[in-house]
N, C-alpha and C. Protein backbone atom coordinates (compact mmCIF):
# COMPACT_ATOMS: atom_id res chain seq x y z
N UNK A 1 11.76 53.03 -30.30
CA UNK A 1 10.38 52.88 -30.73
C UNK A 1 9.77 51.67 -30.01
N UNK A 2 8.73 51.69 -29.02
CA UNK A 2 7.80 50.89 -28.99
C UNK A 2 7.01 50.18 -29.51
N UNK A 3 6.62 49.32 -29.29
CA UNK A 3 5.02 48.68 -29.65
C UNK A 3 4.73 46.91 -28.87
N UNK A 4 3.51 47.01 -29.19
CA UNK A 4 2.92 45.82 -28.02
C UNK A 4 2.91 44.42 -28.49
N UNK A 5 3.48 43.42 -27.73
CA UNK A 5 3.57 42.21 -28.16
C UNK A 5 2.27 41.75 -29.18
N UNK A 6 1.16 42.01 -29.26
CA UNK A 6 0.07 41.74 -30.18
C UNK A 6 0.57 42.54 -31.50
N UNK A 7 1.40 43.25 -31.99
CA UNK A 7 1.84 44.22 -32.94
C UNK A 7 2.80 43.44 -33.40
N UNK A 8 3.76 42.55 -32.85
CA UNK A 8 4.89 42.22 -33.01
C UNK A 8 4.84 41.23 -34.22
N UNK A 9 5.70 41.07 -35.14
CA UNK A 9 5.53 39.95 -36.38
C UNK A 9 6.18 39.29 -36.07
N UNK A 10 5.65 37.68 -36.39
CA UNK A 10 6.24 36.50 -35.83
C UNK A 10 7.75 36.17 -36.02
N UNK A 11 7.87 35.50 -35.35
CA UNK A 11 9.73 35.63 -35.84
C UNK A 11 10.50 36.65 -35.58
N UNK A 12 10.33 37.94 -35.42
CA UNK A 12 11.59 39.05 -34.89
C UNK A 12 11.61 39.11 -33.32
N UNK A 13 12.37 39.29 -32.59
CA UNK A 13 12.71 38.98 -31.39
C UNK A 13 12.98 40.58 -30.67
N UNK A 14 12.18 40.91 -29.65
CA UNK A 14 12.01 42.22 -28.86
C UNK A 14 12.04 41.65 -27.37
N UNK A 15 12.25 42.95 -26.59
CA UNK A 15 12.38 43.12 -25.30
C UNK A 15 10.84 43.70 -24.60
N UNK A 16 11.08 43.58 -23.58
CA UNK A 16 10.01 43.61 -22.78
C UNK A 16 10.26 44.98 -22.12
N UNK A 17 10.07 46.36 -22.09
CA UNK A 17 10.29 47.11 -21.41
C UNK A 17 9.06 47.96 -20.27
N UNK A 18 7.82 47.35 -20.63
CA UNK A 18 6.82 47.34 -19.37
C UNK A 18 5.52 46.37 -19.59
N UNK A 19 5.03 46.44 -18.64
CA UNK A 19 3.84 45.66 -18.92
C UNK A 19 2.96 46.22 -18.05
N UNK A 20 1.81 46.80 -18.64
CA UNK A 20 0.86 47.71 -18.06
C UNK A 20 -0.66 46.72 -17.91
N UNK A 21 -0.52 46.66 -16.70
CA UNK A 21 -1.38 45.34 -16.06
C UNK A 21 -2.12 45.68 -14.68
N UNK A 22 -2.91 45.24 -14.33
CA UNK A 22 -3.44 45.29 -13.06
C UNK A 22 -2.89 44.03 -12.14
N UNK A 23 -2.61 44.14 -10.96
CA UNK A 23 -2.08 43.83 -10.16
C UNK A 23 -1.86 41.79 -10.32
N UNK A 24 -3.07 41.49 -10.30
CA UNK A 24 -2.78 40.27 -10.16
C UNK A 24 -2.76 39.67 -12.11
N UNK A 25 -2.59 40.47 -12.99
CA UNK A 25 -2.10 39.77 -13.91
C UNK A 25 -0.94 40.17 -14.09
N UNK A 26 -0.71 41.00 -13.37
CA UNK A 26 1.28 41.19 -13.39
C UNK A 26 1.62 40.50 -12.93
N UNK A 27 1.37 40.37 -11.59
CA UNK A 27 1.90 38.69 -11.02
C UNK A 27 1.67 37.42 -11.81
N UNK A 28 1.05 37.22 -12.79
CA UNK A 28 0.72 35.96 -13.63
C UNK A 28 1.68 36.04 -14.57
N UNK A 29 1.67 36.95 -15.10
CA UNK A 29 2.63 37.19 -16.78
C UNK A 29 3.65 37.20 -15.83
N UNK A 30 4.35 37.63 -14.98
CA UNK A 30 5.61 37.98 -14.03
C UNK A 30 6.02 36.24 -13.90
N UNK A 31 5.46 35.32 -13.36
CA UNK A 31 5.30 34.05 -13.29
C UNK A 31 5.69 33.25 -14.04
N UNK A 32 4.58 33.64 -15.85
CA UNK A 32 4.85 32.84 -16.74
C UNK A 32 6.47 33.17 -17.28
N UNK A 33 7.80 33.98 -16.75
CA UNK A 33 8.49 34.61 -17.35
C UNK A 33 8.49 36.07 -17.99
N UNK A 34 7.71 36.55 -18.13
CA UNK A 34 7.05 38.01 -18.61
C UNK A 34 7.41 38.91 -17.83
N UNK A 35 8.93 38.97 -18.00
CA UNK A 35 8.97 40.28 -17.17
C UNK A 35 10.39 41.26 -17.83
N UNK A 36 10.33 42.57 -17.14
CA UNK A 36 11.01 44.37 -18.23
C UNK A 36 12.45 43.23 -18.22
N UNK A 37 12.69 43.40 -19.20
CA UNK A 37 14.40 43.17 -19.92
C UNK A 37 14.50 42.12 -20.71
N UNK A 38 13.46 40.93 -20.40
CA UNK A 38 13.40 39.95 -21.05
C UNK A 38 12.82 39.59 -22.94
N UNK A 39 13.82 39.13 -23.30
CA UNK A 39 13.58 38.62 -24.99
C UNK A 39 12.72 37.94 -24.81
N UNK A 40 11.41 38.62 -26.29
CA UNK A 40 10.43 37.76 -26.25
C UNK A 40 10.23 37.70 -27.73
N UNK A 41 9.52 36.68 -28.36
CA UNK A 41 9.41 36.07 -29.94
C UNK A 41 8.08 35.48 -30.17
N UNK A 42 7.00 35.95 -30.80
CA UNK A 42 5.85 35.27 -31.55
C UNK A 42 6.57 34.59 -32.30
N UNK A 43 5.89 33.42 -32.14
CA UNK A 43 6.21 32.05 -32.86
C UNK A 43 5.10 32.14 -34.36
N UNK A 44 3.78 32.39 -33.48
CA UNK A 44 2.26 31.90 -34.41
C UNK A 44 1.32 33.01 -33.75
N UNK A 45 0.48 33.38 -34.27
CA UNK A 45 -0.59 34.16 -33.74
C UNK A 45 -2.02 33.16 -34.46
N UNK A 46 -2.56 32.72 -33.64
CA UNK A 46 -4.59 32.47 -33.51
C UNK A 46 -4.91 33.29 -34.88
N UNK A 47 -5.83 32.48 -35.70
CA UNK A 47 -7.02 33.47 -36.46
C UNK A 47 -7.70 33.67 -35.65
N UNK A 48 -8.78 34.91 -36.46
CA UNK A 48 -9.66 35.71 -35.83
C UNK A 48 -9.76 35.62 -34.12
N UNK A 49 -8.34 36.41 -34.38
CA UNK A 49 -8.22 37.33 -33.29
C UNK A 49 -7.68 36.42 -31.37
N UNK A 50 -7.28 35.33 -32.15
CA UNK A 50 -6.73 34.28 -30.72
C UNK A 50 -5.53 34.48 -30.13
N UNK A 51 -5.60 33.41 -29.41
CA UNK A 51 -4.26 34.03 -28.30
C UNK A 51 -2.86 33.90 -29.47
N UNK A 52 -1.89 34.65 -28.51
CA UNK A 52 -0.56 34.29 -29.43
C UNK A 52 0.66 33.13 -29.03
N UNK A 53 1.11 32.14 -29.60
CA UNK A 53 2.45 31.70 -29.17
C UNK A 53 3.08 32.70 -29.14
N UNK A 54 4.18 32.33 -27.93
CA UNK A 54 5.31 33.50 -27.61
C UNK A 54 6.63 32.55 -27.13
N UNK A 55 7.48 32.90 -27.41
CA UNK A 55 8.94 32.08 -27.00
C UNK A 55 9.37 33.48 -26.04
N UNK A 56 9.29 32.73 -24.46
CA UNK A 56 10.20 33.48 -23.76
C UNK A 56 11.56 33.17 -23.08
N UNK A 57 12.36 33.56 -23.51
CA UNK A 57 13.75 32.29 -23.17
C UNK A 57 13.76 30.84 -23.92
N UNK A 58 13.90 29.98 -23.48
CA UNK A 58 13.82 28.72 -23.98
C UNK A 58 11.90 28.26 -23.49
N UNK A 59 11.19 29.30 -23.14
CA UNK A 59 9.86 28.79 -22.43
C UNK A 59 9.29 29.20 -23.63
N UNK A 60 8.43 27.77 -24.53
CA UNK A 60 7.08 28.65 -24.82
C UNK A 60 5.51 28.41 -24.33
N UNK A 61 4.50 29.59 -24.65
CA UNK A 61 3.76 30.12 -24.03
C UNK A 61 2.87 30.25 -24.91
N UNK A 62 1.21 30.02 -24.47
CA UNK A 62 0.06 30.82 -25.24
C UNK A 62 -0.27 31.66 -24.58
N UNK A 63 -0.66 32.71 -25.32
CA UNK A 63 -1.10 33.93 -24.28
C UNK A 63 -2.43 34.57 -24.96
N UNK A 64 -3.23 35.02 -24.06
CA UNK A 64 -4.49 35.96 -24.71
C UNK A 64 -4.22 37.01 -25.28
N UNK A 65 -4.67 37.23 -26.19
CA UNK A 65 -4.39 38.47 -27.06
C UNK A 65 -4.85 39.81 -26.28
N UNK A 66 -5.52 39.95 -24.83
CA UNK A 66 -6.12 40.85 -24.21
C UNK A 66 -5.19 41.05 -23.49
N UNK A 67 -4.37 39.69 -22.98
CA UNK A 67 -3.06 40.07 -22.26
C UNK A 67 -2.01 40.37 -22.87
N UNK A 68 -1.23 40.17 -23.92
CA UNK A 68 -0.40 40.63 -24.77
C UNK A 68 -0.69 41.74 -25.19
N UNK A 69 -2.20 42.34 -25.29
CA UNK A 69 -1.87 43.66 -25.45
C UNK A 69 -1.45 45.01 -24.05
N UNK A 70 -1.24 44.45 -23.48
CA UNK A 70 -1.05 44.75 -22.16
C UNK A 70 0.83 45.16 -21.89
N UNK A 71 1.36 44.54 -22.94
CA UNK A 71 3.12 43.83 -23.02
C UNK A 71 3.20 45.19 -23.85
N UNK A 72 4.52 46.09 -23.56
CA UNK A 72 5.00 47.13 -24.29
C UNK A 72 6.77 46.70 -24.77
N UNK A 73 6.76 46.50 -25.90
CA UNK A 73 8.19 46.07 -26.18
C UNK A 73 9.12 47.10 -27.30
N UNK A 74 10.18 46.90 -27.40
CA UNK A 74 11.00 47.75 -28.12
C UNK A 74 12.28 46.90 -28.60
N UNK A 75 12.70 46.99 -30.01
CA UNK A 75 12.47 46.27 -30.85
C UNK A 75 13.87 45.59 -30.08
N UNK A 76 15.03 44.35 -30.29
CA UNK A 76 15.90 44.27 -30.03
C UNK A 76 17.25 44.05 -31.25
């Protein structure tokens, strides 16, 4: 079962199995660590509707909620 890092509840820990992006924000999220196989963890999510903390590896990260919805994960 899928679903997208913006879906994900804070604290349970999933994999990254695509990220459906246009070119140069694949290369960005690819960059920040964001990439297929990798464990990823919401820490905190923004009210109304802000970016999310994300723990990727020992890295953490804020991310836009426009880009996280972009992240397809499955559960680990």
């Amino acid at each position: 079962m899928t679903t997208r890092l913006t879906a994900l509840k804070p604290g349970l820990p999933a994999a990254i199995t695509a990220i459906h992006a246009a070119e140069a924000l694949h290369y960005r999220l690819n960059a920040l660590g964001l990439r297929v196989g990798r464990q990823v963890q919401v820490l905190r999510q923004a009210a109304f509707q802000g970016p999310l903390h994300v723990r990727v590896g020992n890295t953490d990260i804020i991310i836009r909620r426009s880009d996280a919805a972009c992240i397809e994960l499955r559960a680990a």
